[in-house]
N, C-alpha and C. Protein backbone atom coordinates (compact mmCIF):
# COMPACT_ATOMS: atom_id res chain seq x y z
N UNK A 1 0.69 84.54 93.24
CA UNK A 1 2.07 84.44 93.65
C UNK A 1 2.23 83.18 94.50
N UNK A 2 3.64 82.46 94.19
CA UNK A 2 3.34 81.24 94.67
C UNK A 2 4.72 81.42 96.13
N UNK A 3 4.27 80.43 97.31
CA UNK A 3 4.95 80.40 98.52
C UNK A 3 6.38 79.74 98.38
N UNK A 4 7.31 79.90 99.02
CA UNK A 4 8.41 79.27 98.71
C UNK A 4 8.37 77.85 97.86
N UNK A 5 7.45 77.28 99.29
CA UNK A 5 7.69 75.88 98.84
C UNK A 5 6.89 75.38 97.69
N UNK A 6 6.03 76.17 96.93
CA UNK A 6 5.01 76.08 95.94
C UNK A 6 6.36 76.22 94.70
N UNK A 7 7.05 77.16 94.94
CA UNK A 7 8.37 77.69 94.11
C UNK A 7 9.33 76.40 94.05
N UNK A 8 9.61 75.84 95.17
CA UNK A 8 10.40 74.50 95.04
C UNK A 8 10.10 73.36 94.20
N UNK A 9 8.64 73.30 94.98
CA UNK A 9 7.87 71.59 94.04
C UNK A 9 7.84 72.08 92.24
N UNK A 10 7.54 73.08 92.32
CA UNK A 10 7.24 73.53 91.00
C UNK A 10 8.27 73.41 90.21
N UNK A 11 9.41 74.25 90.34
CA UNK A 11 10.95 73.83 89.98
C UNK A 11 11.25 72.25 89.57
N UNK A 12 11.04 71.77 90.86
CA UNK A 12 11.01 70.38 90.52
C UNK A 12 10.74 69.67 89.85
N UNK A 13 9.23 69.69 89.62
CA UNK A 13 8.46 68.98 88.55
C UNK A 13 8.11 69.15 87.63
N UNK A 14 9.21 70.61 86.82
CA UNK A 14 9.45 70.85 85.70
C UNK A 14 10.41 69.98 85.35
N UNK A 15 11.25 69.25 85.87
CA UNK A 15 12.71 68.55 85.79
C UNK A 15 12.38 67.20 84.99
N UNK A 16 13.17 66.31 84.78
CA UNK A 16 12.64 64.91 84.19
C UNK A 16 12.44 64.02 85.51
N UNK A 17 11.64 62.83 85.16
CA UNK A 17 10.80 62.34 86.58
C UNK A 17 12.29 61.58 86.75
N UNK A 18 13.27 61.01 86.32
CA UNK A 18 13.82 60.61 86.66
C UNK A 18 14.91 61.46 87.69
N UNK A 19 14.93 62.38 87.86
CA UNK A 19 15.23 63.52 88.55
C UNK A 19 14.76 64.21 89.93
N UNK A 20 13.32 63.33 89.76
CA UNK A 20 12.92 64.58 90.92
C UNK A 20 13.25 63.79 92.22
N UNK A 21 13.43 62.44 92.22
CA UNK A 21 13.67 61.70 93.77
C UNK A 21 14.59 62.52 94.57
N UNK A 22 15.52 62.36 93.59
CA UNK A 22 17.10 62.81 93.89
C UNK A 22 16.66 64.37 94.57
N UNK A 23 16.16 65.43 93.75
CA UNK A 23 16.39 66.51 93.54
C UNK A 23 15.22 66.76 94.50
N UNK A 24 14.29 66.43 94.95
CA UNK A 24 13.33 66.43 96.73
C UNK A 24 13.86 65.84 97.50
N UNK A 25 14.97 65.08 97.57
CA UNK A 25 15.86 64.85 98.29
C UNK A 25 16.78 65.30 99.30
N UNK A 26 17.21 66.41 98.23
CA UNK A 26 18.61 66.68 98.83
C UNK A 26 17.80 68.77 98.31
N UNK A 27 17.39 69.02 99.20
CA UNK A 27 16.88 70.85 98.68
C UNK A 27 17.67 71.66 99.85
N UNK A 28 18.39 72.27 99.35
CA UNK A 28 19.51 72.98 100.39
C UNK A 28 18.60 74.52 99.82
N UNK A 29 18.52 75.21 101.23
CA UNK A 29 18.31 76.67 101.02
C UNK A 29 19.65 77.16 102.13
N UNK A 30 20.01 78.46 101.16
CA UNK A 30 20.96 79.13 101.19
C UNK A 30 20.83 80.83 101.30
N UNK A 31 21.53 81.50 101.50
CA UNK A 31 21.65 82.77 101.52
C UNK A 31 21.15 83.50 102.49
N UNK A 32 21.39 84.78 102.99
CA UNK A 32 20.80 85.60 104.54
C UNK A 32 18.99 85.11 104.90
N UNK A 33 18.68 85.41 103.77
CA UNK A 33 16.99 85.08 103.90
C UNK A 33 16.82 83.66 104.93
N UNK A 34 17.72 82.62 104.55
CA UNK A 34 17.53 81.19 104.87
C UNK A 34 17.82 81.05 106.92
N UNK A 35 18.08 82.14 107.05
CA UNK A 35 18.81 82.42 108.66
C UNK A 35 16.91 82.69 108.97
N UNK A 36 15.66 83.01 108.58
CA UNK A 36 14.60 82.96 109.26
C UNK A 36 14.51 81.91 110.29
N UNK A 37 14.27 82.38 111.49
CA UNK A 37 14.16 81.17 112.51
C UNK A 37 13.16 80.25 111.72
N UNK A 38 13.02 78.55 112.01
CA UNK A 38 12.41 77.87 111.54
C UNK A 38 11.93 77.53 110.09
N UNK A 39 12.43 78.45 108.83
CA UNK A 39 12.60 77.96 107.62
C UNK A 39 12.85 76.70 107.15
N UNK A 40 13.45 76.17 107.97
CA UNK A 40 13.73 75.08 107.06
C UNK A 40 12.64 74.13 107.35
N UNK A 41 12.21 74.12 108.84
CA UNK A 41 11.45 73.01 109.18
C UNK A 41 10.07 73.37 108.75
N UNK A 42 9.30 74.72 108.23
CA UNK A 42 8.68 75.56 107.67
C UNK A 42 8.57 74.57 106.63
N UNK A 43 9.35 74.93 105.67
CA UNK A 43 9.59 74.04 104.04
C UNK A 43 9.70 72.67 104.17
N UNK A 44 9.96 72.26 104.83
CA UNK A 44 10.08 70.53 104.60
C UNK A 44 8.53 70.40 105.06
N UNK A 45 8.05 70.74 105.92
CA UNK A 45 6.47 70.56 106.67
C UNK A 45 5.50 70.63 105.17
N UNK A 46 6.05 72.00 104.81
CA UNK A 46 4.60 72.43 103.76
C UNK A 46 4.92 71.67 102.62
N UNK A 47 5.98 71.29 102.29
CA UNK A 47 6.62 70.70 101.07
C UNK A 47 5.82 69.15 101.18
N UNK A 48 5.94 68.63 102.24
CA UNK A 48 5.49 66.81 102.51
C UNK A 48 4.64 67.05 101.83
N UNK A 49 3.43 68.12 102.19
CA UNK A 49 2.00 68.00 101.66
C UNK A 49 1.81 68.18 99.99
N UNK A 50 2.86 68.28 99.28
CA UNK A 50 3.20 68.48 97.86
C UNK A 50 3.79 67.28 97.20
N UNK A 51 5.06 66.98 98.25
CA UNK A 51 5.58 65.65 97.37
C UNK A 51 5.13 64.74 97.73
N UNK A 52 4.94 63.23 96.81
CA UNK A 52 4.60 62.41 96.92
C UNK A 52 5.11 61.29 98.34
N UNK A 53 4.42 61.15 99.08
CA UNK A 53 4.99 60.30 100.45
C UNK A 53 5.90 59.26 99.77
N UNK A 54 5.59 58.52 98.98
CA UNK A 54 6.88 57.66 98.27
C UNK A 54 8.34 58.35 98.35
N UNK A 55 8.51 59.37 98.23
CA UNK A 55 9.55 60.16 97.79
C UNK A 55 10.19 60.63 99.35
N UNK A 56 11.21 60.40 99.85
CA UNK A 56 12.36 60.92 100.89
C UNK A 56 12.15 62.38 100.53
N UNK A 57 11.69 62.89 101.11
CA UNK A 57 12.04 64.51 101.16
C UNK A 57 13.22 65.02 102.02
N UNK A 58 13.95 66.06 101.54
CA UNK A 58 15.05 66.46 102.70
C UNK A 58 14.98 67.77 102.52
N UNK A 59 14.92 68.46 103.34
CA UNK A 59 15.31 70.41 103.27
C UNK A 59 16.66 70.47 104.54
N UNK A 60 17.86 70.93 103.67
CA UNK A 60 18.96 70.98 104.67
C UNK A 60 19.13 72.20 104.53
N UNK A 61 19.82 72.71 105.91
CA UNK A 61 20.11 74.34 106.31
C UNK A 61 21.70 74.36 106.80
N UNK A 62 22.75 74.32 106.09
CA UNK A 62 24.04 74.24 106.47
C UNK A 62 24.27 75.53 106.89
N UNK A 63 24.94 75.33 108.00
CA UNK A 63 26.08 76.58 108.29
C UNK A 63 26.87 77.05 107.69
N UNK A 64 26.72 78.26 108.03
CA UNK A 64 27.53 79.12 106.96
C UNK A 64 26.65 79.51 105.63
N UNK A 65 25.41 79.37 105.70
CA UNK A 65 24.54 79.45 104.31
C UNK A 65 24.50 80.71 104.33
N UNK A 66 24.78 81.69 105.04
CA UNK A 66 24.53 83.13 104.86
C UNK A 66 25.02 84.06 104.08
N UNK A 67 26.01 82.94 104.11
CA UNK A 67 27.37 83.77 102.93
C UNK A 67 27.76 82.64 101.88
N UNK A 68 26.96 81.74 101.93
CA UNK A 68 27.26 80.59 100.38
C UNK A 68 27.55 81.96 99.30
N UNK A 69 26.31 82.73 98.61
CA UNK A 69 26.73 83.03 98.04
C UNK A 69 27.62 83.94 97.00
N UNK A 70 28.61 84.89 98.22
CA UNK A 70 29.62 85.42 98.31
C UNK A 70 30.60 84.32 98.48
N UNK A 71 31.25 83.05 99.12
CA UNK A 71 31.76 82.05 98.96
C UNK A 71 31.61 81.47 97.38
N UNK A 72 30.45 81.44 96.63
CA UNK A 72 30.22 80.97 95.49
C UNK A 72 31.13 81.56 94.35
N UNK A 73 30.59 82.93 95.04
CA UNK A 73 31.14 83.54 93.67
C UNK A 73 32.59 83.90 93.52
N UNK A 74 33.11 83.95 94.97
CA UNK A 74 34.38 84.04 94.95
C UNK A 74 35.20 83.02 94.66
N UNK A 75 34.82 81.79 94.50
CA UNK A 75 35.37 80.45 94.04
C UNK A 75 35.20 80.27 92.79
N UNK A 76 34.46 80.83 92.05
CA UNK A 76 34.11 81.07 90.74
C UNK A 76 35.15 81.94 90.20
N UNK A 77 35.20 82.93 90.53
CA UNK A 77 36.31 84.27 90.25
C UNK A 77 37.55 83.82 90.28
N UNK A 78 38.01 83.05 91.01
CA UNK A 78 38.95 82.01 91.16
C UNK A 78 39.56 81.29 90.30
N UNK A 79 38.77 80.67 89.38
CA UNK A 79 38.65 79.63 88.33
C UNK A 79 39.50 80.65 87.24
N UNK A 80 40.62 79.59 87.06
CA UNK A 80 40.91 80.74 85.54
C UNK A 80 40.44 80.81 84.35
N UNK A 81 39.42 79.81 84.19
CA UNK A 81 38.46 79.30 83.12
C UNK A 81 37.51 80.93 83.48
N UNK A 82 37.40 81.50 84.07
CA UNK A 82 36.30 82.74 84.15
C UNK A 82 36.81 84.12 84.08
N UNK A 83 38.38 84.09 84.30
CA UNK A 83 39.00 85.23 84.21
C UNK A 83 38.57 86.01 82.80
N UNK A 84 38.38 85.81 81.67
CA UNK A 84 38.09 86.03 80.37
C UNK A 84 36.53 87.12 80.39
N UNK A 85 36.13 86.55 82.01
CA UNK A 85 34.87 87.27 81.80
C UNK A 85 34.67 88.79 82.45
N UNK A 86 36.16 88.32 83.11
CA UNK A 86 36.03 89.77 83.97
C UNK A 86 35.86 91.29 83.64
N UNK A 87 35.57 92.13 83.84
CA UNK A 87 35.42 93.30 83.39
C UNK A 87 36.36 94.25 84.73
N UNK A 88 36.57 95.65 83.77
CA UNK A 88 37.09 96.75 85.02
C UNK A 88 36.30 97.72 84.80
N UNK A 89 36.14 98.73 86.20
CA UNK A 89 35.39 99.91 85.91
C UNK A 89 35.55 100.61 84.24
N UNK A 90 36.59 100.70 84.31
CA UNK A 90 36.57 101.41 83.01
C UNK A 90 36.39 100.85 81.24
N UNK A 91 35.75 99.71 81.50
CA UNK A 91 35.41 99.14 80.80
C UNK A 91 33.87 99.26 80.96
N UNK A 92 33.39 99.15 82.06
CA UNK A 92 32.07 99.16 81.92
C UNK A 92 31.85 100.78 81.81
N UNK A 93 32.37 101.69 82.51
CA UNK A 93 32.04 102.92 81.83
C UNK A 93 32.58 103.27 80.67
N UNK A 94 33.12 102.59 79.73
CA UNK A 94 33.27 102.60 78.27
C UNK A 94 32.06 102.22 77.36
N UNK A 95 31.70 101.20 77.77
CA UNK A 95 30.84 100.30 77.01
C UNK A 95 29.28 100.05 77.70
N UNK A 96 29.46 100.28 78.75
CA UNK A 96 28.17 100.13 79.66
C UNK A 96 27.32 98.98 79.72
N UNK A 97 25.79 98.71 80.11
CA UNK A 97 25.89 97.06 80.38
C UNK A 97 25.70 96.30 78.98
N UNK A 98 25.71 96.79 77.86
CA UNK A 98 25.87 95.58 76.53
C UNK A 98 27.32 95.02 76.77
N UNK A 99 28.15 95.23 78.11
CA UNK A 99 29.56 94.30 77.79
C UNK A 99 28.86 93.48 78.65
N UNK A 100 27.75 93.76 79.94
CA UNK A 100 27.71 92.79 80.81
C UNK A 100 27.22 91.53 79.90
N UNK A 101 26.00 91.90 78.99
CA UNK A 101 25.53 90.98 78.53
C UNK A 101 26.80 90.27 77.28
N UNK A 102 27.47 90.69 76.78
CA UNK A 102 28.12 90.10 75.79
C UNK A 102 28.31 89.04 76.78
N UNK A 103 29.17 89.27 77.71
CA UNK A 103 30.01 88.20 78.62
C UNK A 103 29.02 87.09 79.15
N UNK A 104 27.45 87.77 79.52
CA UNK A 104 26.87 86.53 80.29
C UNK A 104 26.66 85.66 78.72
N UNK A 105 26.23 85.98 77.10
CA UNK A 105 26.16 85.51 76.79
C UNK A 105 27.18 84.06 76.29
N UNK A 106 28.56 84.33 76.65
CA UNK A 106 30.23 83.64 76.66
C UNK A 106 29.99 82.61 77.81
N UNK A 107 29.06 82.85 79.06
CA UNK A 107 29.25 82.05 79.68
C UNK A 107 28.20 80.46 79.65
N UNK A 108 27.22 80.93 78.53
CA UNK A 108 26.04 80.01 77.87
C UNK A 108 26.67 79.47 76.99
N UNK A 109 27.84 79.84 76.50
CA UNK A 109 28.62 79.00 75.52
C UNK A 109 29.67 77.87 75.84
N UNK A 110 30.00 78.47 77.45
CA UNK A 110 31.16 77.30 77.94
C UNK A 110 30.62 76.12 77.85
C-alpha cells in the first residue's frame, strides 16, 4: 500500500512528461482529511525526495478545502448542462442503481 505522497508522484508520472512540471507544481489537497495538522508540509517534504530537484514542487492547502467538495458539486448541479443527469427518489427506487450507472455512463460521453 502506497503513502499519500507515493499516490501523488505516481499519479503523476503516469501523465505525459510534458505534463508533469506543471502538474508537481501546482498539487492542491482538498477535503476534511486535508485539515490534518501539518499535511501539507508532510507532502511537499516527502514528495521533494520523489520529484526530481529540477522540478518546482508546490503542495497548496487553501481555505475552505474542507468543503471544496460539497462546493464542487454544488456548482456542478448548477450547470444546466447536468440537469439531464439528475435523478429523484422515486426514480431510483424504480429502477435502482443501473439508472445510476446509465447516467455516469452520459457523463463519459459529454
Amino acid at each position: 500500500m502506497c503513502g499519500l505522497h507515493e499516490c501523488a508522484y505516481n499519479s503523476g508520472m503516469k501523465c505525459e512528461v510534458s505534463l508533469r512540471k506543471d502538474l508537481f507544481g501546482h498539487i492542491l489537497v482538498c477535503g476534511g482529511s486535508s485539515m490534518f495538522c501539518g499535511l501539507r508540509e508532510r507532502l511537499e517534504r516527502e514528495m521533494s525526495f520523489l520529484v526530481s530537484p529540477t522540478v518546482r514542487m508546490r503542495v497548496v492547502a487553501p481555505p475552505g478545502r474542507d468543503c471544496a467538495a460539497w462546493v464542487g458539486g454544488s456548482l456542478l448541479a448548477s450547470l444546466q448542462a447536468f440537469q439531464s443527469l439528475w435523478l429523484t427518489k422515486e426514480q431510483y427506487d424504480e429502477h435502482g442503481p443501473s439508472l445510476i450507472h446509465a447516467k455516469a455512463k452520459q457523463i463519459t460521453l459529454m
